[in-house]
Structure formats: structure tokens, C-alpha cells
N, C-alpha and C. Protein backbone atom coordinates (compact mmCIF):
# COMPACT_ATOMS: atom_id res chain seq x y z
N UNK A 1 -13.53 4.74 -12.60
CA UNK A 1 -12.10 4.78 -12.38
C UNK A 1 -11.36 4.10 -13.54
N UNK A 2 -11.92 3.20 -13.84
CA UNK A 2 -11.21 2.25 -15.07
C UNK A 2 -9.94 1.02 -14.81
N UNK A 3 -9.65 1.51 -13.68
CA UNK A 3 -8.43 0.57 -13.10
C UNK A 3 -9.27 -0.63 -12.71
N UNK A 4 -8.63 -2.31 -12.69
CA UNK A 4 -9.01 -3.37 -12.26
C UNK A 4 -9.21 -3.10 -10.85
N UNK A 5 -10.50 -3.68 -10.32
CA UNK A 5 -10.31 -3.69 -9.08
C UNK A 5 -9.55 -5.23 -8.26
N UNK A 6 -8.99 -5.12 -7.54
CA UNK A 6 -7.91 -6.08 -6.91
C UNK A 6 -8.30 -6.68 -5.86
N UNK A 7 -9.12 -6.13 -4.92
CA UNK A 7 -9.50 -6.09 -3.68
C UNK A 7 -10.02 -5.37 -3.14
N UNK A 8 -11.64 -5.75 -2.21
CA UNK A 8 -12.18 -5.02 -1.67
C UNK A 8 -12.89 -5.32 -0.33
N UNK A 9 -13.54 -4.77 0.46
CA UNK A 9 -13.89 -4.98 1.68
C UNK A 9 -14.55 -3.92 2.41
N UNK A 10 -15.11 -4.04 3.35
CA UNK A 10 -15.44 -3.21 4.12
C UNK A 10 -15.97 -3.65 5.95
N UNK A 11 -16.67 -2.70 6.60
CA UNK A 11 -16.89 -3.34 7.98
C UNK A 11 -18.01 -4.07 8.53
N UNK A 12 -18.27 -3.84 9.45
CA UNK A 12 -19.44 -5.66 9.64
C UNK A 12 -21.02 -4.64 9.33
N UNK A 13 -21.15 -3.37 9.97
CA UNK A 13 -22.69 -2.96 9.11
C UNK A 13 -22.71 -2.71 8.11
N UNK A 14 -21.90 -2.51 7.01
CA UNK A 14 -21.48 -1.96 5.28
C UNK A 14 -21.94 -1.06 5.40
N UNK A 15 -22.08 -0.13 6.42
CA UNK A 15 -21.42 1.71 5.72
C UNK A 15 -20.09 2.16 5.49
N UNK A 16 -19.42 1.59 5.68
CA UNK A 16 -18.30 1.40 4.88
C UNK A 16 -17.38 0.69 4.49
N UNK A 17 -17.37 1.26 2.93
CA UNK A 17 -16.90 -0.28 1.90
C UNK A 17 -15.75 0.35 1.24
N UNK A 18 -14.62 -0.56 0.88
CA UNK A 18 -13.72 -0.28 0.12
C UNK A 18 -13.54 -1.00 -1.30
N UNK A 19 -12.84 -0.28 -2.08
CA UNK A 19 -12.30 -0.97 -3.16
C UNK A 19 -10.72 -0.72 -3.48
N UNK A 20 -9.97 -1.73 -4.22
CA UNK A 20 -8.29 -1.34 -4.15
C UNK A 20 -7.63 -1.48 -5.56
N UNK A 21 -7.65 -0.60 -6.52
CA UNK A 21 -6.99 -0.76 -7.61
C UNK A 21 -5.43 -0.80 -7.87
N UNK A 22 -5.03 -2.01 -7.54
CA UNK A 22 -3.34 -2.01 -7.53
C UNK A 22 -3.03 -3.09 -6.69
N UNK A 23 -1.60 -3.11 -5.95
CA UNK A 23 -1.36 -4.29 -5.69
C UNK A 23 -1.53 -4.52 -4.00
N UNK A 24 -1.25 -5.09 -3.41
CA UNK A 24 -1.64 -5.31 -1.97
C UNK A 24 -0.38 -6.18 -1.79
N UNK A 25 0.42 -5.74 -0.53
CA UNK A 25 1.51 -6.70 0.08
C UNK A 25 1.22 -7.64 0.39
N UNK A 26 1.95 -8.89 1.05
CA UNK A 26 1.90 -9.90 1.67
C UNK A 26 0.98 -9.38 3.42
N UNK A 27 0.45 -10.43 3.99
CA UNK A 27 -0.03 -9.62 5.01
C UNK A 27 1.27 -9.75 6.38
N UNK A 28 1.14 -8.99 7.29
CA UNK A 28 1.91 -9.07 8.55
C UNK A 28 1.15 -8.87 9.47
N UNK A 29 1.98 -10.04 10.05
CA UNK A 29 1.02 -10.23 11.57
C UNK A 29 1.35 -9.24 12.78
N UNK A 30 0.78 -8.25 13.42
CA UNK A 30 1.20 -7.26 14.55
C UNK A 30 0.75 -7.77 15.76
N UNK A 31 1.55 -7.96 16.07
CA UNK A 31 1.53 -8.57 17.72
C UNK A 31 1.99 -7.32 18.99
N UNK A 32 1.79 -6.07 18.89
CA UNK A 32 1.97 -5.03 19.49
C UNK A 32 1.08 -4.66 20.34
N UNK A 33 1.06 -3.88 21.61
CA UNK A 33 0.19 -3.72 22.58
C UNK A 33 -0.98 -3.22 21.74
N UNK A 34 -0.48 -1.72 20.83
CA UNK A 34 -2.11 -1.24 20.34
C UNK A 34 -2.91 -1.93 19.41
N UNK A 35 -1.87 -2.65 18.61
CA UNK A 35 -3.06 -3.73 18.21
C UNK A 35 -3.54 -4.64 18.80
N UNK A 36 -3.10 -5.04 20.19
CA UNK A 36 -3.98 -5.95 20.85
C UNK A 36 -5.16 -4.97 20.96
N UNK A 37 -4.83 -3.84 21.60
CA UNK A 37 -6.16 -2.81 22.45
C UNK A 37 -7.34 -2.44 21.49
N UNK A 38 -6.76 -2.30 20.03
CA UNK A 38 -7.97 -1.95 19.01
C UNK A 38 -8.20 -2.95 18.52
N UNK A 39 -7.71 -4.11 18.69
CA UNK A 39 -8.51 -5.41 18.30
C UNK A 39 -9.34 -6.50 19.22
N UNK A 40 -8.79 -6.57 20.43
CA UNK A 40 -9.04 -7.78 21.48
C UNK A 40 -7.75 -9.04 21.17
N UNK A 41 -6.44 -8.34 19.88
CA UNK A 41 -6.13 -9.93 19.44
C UNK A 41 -4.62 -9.32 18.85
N UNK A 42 -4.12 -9.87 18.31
CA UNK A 42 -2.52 -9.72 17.32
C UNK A 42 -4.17 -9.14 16.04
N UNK A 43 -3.38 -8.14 14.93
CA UNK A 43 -3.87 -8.08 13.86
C UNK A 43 -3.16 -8.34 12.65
N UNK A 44 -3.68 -8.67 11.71
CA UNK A 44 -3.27 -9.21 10.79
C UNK A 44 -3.84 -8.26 9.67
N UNK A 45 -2.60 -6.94 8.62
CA UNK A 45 -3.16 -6.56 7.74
C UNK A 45 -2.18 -6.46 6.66
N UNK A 46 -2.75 -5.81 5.60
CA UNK A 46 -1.94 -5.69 4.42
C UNK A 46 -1.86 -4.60 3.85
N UNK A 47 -1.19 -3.63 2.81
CA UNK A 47 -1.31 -2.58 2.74
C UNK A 47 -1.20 -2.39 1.03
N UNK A 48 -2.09 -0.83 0.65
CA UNK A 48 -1.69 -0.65 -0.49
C UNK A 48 -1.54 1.23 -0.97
N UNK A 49 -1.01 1.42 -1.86
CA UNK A 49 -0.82 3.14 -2.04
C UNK A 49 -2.11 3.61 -1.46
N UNK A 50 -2.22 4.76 -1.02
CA UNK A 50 -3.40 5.42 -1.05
C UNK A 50 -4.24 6.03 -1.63
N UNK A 51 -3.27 5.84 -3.27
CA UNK A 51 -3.95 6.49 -4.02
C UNK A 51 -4.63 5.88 -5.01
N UNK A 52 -4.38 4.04 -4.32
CA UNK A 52 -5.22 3.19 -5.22
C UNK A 52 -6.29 2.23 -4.60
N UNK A 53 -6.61 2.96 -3.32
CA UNK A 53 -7.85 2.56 -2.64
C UNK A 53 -9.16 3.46 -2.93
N UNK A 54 -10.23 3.19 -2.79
CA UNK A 54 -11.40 4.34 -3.19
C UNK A 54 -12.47 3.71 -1.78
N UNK A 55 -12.50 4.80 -1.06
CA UNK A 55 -13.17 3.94 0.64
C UNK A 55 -14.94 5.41 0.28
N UNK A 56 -15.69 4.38 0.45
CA UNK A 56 -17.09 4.73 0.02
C UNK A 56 -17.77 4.53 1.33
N UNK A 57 -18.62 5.51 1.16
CA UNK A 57 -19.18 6.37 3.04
C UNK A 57 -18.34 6.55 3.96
N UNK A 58 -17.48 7.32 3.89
CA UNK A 58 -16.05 8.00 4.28
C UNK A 58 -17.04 8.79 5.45
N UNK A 59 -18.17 9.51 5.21
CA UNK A 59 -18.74 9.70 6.70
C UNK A 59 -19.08 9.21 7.79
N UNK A 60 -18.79 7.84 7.48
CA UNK A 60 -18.76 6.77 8.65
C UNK A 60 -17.62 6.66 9.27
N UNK A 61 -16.27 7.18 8.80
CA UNK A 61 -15.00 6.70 9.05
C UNK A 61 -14.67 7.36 10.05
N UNK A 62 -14.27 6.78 11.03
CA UNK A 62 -13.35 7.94 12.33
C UNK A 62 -11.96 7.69 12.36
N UNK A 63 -11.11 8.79 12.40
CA UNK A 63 -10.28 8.71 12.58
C UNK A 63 -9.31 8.84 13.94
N UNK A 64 -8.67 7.96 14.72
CA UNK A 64 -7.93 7.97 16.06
C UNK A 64 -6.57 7.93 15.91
N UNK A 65 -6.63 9.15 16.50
CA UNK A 65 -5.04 9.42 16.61
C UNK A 65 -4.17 8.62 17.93
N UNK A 66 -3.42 7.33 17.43
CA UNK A 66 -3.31 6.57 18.28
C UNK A 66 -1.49 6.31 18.56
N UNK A 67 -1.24 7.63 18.14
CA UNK A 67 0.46 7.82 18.76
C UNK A 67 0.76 9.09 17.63
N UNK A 68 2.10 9.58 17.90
CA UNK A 68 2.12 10.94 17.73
C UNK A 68 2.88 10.81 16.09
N UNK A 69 2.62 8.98 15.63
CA UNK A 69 3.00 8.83 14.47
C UNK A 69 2.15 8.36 12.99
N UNK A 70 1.01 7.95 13.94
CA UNK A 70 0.35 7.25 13.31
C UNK A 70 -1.72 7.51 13.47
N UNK A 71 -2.12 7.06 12.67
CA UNK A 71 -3.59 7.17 13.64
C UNK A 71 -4.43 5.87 12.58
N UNK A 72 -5.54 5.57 13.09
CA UNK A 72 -6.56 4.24 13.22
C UNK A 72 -7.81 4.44 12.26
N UNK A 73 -8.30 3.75 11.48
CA UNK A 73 -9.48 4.53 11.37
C UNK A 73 -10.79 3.38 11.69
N UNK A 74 -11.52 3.81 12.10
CA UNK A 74 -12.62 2.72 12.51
C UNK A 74 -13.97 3.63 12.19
N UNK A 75 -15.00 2.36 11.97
CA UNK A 75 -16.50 2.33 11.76
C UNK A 75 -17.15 3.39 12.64
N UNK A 76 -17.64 4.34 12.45
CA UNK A 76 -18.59 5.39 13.87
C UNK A 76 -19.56 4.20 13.72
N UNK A 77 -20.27 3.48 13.37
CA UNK A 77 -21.52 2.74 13.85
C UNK A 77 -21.41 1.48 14.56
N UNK A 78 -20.23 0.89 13.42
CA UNK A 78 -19.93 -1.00 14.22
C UNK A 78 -18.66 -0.80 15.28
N UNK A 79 -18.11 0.33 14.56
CA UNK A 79 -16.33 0.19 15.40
C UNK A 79 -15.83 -1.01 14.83
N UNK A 80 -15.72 -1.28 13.68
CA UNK A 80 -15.33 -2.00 13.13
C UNK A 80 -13.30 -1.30 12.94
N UNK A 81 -12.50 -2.01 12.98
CA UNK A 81 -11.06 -1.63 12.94
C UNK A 81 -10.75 -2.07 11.48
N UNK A 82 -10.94 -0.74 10.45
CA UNK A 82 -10.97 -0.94 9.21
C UNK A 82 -9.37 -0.30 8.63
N UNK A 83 -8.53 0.56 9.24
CA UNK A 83 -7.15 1.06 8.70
C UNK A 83 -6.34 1.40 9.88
N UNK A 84 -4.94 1.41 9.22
CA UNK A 84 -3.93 2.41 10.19
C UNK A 84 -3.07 3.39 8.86
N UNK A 85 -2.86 3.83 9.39
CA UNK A 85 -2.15 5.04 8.25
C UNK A 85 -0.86 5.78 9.29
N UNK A 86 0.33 5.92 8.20
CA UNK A 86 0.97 6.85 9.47
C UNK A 86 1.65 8.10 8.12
N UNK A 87 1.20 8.98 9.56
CA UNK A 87 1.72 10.66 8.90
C UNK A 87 2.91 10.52 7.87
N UNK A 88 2.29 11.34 6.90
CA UNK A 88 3.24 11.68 5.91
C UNK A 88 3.97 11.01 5.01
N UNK A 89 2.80 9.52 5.21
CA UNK A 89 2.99 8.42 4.04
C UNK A 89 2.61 8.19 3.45
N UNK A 90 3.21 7.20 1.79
CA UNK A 90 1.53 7.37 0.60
C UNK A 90 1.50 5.73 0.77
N UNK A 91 1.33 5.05 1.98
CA UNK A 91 0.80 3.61 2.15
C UNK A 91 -0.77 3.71 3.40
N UNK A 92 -1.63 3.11 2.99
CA UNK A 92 -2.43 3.14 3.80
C UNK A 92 -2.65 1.00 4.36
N UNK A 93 -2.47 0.73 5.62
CA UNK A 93 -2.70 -0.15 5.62
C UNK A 93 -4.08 -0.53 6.05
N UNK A 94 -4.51 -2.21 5.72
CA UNK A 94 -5.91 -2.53 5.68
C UNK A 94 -6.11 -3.89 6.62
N UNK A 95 -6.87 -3.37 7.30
CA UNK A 95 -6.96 -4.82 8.77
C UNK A 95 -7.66 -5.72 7.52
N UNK A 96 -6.91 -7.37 7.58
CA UNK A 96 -7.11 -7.99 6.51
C UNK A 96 -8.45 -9.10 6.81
N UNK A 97 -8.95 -9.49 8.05
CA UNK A 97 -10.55 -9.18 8.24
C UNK A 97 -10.96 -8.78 7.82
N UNK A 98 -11.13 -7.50 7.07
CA UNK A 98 -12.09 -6.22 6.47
C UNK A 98 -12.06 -6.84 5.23
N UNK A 99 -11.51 -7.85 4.35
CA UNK A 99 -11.11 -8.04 2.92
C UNK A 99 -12.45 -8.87 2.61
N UNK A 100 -12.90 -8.58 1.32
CA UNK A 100 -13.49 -9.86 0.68
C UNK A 100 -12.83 -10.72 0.27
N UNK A 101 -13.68 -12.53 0.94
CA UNK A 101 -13.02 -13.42 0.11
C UNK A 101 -13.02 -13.86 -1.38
N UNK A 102 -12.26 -14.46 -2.01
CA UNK A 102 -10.87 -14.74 -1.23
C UNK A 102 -9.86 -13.64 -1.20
N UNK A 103 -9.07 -13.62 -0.67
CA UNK A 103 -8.35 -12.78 -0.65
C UNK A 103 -6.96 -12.73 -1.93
N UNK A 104 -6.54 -13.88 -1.77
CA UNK A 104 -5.27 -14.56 -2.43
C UNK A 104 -4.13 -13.51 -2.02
N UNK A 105 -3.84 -13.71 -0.65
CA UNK A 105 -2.68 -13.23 0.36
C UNK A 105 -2.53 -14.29 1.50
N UNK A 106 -1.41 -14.48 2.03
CA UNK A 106 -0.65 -14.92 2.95
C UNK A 106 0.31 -13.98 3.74
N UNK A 107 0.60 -14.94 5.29
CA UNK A 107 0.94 -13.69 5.93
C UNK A 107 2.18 -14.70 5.56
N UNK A 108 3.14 -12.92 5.98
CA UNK A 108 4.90 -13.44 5.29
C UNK A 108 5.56 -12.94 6.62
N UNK A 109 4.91 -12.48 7.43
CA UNK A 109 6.16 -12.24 8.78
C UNK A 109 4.91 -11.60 10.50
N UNK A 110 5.63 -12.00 11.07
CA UNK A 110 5.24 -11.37 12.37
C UNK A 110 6.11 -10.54 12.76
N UNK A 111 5.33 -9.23 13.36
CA UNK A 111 6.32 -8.21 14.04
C UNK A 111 5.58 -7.45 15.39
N UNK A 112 6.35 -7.29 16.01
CA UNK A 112 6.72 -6.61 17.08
C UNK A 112 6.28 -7.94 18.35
N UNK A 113 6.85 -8.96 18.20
CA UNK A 113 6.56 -10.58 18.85
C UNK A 113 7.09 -10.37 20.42
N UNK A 114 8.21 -9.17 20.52
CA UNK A 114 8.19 -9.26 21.86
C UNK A 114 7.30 -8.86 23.16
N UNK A 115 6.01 -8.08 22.01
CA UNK A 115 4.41 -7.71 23.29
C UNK A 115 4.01 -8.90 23.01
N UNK A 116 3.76 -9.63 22.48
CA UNK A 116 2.74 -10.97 22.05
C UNK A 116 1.99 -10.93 23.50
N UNK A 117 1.06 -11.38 23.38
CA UNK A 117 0.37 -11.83 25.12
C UNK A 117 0.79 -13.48 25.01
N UNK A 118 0.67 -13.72 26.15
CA UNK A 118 1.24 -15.08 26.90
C UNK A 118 0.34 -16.33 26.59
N UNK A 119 -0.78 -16.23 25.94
CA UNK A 119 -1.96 -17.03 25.90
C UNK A 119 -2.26 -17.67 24.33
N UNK A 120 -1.11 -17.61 23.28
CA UNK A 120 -0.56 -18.19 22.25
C UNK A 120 0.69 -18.39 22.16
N UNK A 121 1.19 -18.83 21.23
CA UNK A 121 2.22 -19.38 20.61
C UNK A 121 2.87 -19.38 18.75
N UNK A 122 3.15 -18.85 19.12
CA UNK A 122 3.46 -18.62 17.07
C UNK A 122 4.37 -19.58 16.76
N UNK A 123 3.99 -20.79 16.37
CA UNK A 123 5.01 -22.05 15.97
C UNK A 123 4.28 -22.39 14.25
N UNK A 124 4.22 -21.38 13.51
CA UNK A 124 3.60 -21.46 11.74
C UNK A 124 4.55 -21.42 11.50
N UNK A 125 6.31 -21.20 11.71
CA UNK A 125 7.56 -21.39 10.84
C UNK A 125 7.47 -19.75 9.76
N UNK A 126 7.08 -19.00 10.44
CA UNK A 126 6.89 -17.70 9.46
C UNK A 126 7.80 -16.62 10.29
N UNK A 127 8.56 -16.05 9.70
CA UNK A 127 9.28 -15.09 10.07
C UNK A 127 8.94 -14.58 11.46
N UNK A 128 9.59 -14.08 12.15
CA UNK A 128 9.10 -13.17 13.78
C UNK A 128 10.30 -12.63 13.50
N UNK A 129 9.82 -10.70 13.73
CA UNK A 129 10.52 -10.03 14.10
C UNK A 129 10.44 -9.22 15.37
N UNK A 130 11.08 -8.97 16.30
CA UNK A 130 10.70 -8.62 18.13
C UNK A 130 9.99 -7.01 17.51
């Protein structure tokens, strides 16, 4: 490819691994019902073009169509929760778990805080948006 690589990662059996030539946002924290359901938790990811990620054993990758805007992509072996992507965009985002350390990112905001579940508290002084 020739581009620096920036960041990379992949899921907990390594059939699939990523690499990211370019820049990566700040991360955001999703506190939304479906990311509780595909995680067990709030997720925390970051995102970069799609056309400067390169995702290696892509035959492992499943893709879930998880609203009529967006869809998921996870591990067929670990179910590892490795992307979300939504239709007809050139951003692919990256569950920031999946990253090799270090990362050198911070999260810069929480959103969608009004699903949060009842069994935390977000008092880090970092942005919340409902």
C-alpha cells in the first residue's frame, strides 16, 4: 500500500485483523440500547474513511443488519464486535477494544446518555449528549 500505517487491530481469535492508513477520530462513548445488546456494555469506538482501512480475512466478517440505517460487523468464529458502518457513507467506525495498543486516542464525548442503563454513572467531566 505504501501509506503509514496508523492503527491496527483485530478480534480475540485473529482471523480477523485490521490495518488503518490515515487518521482516526477522537473516540465516543455510545451508550444506546444496541450497543448495549451487541456488546453486554456502553461501546466505545472511533472511526476512519473506508478507504483507508485494509480488514484481512474479510471471510470471517459477518455482516448484521441492525436497523434500516446502519449494520454491525462481527467475527463468524469469536463474535467478536469488530465495526458499525451506516449506508451510504465513506466512514467506517471501529469498536476501540479491537485496537492495538497503544492506541494514542481519548474519548471526547458520550452520546445517546439518555438509554445509559442504571448500574453506572458517567461523572469523567466529558461531554454527554442525550
Amino acid at each position: 500500500m505504501g501509506d503509514k500505517i496508523t492503527g491496527s487491530g483485530g478480534c480475540l481469535c485473529g482471523k480477523i485483523h485490521y490495518e488503518i492508513c490515515g487518521g482516526l477520530r477522537p473516540i465516543s462513548a455510545c451508550h444506546c440500547r444496541q450497543c448495549q445488546k451487541t456488546s453486554g456494555n456502553y461501546v466505545t469506538a472511533t472511526s476512519c474513511k473506508k478507504s483507508e482501512i485494509t480488514i484481512y480475512g474479510e471471510e470471517n466478517l459477518k455482516w448484521y443488519q441492525s436497523s434500516s440505517q446502519a449494520e454491525r460487523g462481527f467475527c463468524k468464529n469469536c463474535g467478536g464486535n469488530l465495526f458499525w458502518r451506516k449506508h451510504k457513507k465513506d466512514n467506517i467506525s471501529i469498536m476501540a477494544g479491537t485496537l492495538d495498543l497503544p492506541t494514542g486516542l481519548k474519548i471526547s464525548k458520550h452520546i445517546f446518555v439518555k438509554d445509559k442503563s442504571d448500574y453506572y454513572q458517567l461523572n469523567d467531566g466529558i461531554e454527554q449528549f442525550d
